[in-house]
Structures are given as C-alpha cells and as structure tokens.
N, C-alpha and C. Protein backbone atom coordinates (compact mmCIF):
# COMPACT_ATOMS: atom_id res chain seq x y z
N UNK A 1 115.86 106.39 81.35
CA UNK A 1 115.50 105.18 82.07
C UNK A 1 116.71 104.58 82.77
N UNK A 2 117.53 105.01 82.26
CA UNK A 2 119.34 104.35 82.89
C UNK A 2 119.27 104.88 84.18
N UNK A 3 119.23 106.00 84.15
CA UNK A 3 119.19 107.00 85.33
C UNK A 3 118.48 106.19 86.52
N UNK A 4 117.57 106.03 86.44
CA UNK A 4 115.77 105.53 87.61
C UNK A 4 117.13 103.98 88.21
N UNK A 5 117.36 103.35 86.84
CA UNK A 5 118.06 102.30 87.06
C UNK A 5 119.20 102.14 88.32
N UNK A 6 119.83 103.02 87.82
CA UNK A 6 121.46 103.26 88.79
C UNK A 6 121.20 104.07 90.11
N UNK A 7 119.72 104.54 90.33
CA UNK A 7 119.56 105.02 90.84
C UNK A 7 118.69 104.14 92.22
N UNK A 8 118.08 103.47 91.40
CA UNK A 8 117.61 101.87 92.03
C UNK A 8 118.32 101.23 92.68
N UNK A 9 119.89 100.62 92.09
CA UNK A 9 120.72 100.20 92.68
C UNK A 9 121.41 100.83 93.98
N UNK A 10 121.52 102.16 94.39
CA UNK A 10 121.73 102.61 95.20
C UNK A 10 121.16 102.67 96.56
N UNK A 11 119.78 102.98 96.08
CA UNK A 11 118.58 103.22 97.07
C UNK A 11 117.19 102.51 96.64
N UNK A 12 116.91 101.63 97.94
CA UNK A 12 115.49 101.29 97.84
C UNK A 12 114.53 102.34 97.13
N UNK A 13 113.87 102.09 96.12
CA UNK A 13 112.98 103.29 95.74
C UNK A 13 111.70 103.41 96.36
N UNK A 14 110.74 102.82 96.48
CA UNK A 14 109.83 103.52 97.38
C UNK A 14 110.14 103.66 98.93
N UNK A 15 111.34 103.98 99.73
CA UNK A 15 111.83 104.47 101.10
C UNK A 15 112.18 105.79 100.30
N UNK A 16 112.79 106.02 99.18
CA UNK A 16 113.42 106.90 98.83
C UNK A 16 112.93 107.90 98.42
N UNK A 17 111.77 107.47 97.61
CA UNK A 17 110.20 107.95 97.37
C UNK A 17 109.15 108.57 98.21
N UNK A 18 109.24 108.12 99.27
CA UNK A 18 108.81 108.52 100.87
C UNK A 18 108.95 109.49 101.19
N UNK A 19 110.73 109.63 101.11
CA UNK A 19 111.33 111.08 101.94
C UNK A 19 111.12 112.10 100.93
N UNK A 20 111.28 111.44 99.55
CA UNK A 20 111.08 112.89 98.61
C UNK A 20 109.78 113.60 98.82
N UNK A 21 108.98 112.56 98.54
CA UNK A 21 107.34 112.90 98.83
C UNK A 21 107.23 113.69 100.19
N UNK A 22 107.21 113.51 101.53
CA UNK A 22 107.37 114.29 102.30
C UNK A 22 108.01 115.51 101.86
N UNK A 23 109.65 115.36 101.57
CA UNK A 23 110.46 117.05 101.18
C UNK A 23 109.55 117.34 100.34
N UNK A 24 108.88 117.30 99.01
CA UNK A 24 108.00 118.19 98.68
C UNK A 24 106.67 118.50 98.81
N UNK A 25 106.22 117.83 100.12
CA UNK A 25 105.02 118.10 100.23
C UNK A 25 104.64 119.68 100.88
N UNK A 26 103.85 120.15 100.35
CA UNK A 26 103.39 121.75 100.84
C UNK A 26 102.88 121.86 102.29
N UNK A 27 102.53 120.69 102.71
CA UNK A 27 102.24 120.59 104.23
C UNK A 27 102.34 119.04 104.51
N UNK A 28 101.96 118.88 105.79
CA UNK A 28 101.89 117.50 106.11
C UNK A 28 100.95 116.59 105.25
N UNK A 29 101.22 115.29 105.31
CA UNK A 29 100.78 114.65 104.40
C UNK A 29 100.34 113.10 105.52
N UNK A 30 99.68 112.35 104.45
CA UNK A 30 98.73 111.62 105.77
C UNK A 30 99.46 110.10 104.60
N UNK A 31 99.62 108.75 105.49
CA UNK A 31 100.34 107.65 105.37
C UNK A 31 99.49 107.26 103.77
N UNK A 32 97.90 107.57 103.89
CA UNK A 32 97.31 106.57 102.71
C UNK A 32 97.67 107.39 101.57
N UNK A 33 97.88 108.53 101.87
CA UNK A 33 98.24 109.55 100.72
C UNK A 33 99.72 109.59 99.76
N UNK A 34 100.52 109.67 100.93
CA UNK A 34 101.69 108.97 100.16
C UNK A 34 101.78 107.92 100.04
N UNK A 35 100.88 106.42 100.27
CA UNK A 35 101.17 105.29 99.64
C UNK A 35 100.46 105.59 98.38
N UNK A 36 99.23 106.20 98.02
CA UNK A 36 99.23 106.07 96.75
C UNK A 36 99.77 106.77 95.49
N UNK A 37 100.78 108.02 96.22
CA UNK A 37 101.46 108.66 95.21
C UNK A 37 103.17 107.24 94.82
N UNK A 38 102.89 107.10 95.89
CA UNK A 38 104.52 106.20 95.55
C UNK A 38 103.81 104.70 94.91
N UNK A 39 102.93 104.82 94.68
CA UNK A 39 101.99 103.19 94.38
C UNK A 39 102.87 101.95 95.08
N UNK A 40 102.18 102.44 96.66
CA UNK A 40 102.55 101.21 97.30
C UNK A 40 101.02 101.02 98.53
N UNK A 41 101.65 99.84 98.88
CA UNK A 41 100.78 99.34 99.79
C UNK A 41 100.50 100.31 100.82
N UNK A 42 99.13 100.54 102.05
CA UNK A 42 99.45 101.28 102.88
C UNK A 42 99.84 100.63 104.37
N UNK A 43 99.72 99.77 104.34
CA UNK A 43 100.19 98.98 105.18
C UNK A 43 102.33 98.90 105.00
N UNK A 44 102.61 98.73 103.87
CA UNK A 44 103.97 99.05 103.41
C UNK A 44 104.41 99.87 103.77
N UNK A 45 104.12 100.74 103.65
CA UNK A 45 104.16 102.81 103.79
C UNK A 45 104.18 102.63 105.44
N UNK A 46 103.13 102.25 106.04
CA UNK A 46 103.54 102.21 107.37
C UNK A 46 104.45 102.01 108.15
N UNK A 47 105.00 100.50 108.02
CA UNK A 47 106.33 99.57 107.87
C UNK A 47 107.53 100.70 108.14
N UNK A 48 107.44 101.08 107.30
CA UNK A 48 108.63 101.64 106.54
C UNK A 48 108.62 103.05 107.28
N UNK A 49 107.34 103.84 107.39
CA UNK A 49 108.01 104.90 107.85
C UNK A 49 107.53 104.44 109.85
N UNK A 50 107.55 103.53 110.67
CA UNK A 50 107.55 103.37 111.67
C UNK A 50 109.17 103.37 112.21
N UNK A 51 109.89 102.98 110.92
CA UNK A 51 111.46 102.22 111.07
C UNK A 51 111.84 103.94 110.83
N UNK A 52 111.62 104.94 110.14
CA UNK A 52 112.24 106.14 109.73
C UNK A 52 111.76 107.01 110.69
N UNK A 53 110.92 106.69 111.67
CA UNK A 53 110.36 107.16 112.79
C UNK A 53 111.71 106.97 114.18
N UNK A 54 111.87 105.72 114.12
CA UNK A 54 113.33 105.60 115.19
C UNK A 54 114.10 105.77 115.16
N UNK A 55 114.65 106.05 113.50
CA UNK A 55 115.56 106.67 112.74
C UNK A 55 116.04 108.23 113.41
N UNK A 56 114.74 108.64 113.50
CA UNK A 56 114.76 110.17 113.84
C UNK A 56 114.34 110.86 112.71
N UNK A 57 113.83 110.22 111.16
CA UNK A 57 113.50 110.94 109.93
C UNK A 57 112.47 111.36 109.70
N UNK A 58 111.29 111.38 110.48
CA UNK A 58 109.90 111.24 110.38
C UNK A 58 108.69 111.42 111.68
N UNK A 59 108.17 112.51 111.83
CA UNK A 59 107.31 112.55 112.90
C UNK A 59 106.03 112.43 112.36
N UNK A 60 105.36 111.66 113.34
CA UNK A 60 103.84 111.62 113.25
C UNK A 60 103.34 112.46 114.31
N UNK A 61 102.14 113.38 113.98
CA UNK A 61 101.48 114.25 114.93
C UNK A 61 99.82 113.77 114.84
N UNK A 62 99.28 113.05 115.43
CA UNK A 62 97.93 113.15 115.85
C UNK A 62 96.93 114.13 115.23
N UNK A 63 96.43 113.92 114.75
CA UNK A 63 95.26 115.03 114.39
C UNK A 63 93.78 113.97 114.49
N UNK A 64 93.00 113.77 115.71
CA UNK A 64 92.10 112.97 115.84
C UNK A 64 92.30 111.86 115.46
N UNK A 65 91.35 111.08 114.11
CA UNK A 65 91.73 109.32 113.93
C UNK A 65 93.29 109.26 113.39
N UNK A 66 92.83 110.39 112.87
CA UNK A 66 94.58 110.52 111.94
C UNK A 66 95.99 110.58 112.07
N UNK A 67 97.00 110.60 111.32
CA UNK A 67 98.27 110.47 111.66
C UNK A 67 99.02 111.52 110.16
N UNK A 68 99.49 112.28 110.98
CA UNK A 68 100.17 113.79 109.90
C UNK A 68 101.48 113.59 109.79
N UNK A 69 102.45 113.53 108.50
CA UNK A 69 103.45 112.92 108.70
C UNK A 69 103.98 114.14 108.49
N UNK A 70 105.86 114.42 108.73
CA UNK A 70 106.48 114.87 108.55
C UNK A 70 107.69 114.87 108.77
N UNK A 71 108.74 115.48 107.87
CA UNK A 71 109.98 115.22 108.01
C UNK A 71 110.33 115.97 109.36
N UNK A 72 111.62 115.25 110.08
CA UNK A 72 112.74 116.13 110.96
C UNK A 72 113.95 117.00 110.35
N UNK A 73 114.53 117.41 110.81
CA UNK A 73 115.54 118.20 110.29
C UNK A 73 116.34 117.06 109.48
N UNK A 74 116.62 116.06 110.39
CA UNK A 74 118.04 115.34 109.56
C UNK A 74 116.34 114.42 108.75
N UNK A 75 115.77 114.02 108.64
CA UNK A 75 114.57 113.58 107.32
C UNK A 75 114.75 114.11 106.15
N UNK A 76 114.96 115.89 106.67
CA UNK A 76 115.02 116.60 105.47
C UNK A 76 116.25 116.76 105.12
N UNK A 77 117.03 116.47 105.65
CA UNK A 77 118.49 116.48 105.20
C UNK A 77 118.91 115.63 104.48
N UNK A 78 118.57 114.30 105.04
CA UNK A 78 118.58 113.18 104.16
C UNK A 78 118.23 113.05 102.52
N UNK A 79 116.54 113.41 103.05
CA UNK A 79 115.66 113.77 101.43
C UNK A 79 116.68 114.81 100.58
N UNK A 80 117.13 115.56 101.05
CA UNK A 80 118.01 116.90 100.39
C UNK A 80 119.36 115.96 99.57
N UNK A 81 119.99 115.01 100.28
CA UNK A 81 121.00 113.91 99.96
C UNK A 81 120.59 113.42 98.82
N UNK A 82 119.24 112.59 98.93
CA UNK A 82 118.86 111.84 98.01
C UNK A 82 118.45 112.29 96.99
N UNK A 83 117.74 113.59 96.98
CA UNK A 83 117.21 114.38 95.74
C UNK A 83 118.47 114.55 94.53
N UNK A 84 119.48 115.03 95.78
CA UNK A 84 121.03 115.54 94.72
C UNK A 84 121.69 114.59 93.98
N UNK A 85 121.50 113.49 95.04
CA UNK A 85 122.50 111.88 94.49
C UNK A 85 121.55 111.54 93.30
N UNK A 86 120.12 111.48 93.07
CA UNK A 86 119.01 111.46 92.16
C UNK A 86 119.40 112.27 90.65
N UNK A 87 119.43 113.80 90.95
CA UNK A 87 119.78 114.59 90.19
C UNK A 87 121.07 114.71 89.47
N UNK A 88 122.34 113.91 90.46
CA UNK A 88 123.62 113.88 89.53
C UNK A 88 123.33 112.72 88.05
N UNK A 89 123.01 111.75 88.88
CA UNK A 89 122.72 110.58 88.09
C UNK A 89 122.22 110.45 86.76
C-alpha cells in the first residue's frame, strides 16, 4: 500500500491510469470503457484525455457515433515511463 502511496505523490493517478489502461489494452478502447476500469467519471475521462490529445499522447479515430482511443508513439512512451517509475517503487 506504501508503494500506490509514493506513487500517488508523483503522478496524478487516474491520468496515470489512463495511459496504462490504453498501453495494455489489446486494441483500441472506447472513453466509457476506460472510465469504468479506472472508476472515474466519463465525462472526467474525457477532460483529461482531450488535454493528452494536444499533448500528442492520445488519438481518437471515429468509428460512427463512437470515439476509439489510442496511444501515439510518445503516449506509449510515456505509459512505458510510468509503468517502470510504478514498478521501481
């Protein structure tokens, strides 16, 4: 539990939660889906990845009503950062 803790202090956890969720998702993944794996709002989830969108961390692709998320190279680079900084801890 120390760990989650110090790990908190570093990084917002559900932004951080976001990118992981994306890096391990097996394919694209849709906004209401990862708000309820990270148990957050989906309106929140939006927020948040609109800002990781200008970032350059995050593409949305259209699929009819829908919106398909996915990481960019530096998204996944990032997520790759955070997983390790996660894992030393």
């Amino acid at each position: 539990m120390q760990n989650k803790e110090i790990f908190n202090v570093f990084f917002r956890e559900k932004p951080a939660m976001m990118l992981l969720g994306l890096k391990n998702a097996k394919s694209g993944v849709y906004a209401s889906s990862l708000a309820k794996s990270i148990d957050c709002t989906y309106s929140h989830v939006v927020k948040i990845l609109q800002q990781m969108q200008k970032a350059g961390l995050v593409n949305f692709e259209k699929q009819g009503r829908l919106k398909l998320l996915t990481l960019t190279k530096s998204g996944s680079d990032v997520a790759d950062h955070i997983d390790n900084v996660r894992n030393i801890l």
